[in-house]
Protein backbone atom coordinates (compact mmCIF):
# COMPACT_ATOMS: atom_id res chain seq x y z
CA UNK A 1 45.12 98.72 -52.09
CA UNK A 2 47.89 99.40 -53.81
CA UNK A 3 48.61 98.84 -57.67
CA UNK A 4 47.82 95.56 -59.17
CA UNK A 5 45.17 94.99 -56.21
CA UNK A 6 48.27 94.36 -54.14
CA UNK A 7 47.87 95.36 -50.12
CA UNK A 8 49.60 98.63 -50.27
CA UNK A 9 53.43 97.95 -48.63
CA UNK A 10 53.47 101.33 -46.82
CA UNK A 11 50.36 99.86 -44.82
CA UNK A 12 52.43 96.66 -44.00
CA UNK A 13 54.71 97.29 -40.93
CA UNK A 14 55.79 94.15 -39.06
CA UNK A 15 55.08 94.89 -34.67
CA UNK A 16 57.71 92.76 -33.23
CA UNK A 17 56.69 93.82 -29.82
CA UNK A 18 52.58 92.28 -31.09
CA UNK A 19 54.46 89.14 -32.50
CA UNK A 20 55.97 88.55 -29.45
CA UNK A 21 52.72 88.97 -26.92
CA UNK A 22 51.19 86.94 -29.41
CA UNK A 23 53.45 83.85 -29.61
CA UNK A 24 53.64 84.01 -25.72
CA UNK A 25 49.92 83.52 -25.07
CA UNK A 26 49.61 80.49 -27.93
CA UNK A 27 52.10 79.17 -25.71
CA UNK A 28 50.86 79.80 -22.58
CA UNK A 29 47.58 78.36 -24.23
CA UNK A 30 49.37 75.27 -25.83
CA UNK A 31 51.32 74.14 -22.61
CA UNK A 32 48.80 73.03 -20.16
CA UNK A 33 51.66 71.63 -17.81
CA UNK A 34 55.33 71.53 -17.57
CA UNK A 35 57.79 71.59 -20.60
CA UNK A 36 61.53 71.39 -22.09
CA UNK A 37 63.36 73.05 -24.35
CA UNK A 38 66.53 71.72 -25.33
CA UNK A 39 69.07 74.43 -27.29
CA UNK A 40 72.35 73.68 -28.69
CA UNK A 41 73.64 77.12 -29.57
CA UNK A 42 72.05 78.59 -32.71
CA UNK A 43 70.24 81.76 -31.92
CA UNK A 44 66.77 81.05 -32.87
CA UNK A 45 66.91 78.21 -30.53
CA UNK A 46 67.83 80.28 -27.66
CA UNK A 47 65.04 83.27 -29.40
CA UNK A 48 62.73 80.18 -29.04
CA UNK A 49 63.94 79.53 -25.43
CA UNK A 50 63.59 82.99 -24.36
CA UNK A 51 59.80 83.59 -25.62
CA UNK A 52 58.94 79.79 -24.10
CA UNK A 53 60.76 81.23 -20.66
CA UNK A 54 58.39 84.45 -21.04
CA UNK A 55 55.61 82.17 -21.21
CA UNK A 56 56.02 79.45 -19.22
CA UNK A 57 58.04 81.10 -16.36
CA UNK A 58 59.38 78.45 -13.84
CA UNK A 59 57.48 75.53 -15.80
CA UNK A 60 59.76 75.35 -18.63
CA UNK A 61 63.05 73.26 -18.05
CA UNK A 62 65.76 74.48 -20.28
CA UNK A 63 68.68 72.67 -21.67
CA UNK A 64 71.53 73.77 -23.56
CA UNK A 65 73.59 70.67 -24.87
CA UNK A 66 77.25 71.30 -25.88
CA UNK A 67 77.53 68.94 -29.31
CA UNK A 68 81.33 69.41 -29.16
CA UNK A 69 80.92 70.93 -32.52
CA UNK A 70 79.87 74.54 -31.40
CA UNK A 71 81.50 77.84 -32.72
CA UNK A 72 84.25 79.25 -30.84
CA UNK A 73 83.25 80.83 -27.34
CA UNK A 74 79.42 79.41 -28.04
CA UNK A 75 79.36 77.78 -24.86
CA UNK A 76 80.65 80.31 -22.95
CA UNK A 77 78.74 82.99 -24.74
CA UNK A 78 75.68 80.85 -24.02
CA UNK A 79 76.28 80.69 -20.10
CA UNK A 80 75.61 84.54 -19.37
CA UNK A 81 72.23 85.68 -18.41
């Protein structure tokens, strides 16, 4: 403990790498059958897409949907694996 009774910060790292193994197996867990996703450009959607993909393998359906109100090159950008 730190002062004040706070958790000391220096103690306090953030894994990504755990996160991720993590939010894969709740979702592996959660998803007892087949699924979609549907993403329509913003990155967390397609962060969201990619850890559900990780999980779910060839039972997730992915779908990116092209609002017509994307950035410039979004689509395009979005089409490369």
């Amino acid at each position: 403990m730190g002062p004040r009774g706070l958790a000391d910060a220096g103690r306090m790292r953030f894994d990504a790498n755990a996160f991720i193994a993590e939010q894969i197996e709740v979702m592996r867990k959660s998803v007892p059958g087949k699924a979609i996703i549907a993403c329509s450009g913003w990155r967390r959607q397609h962060g969201a897409a990619v850890l559900a993909s990780r999980a779910l393998g060839d039972r997730l359906l992915a779908v990116y949907i092209d609002t017509g109100l994307m950035r410039k090159g979004e689509t395009e950008t979005s089409r490369r694996p």
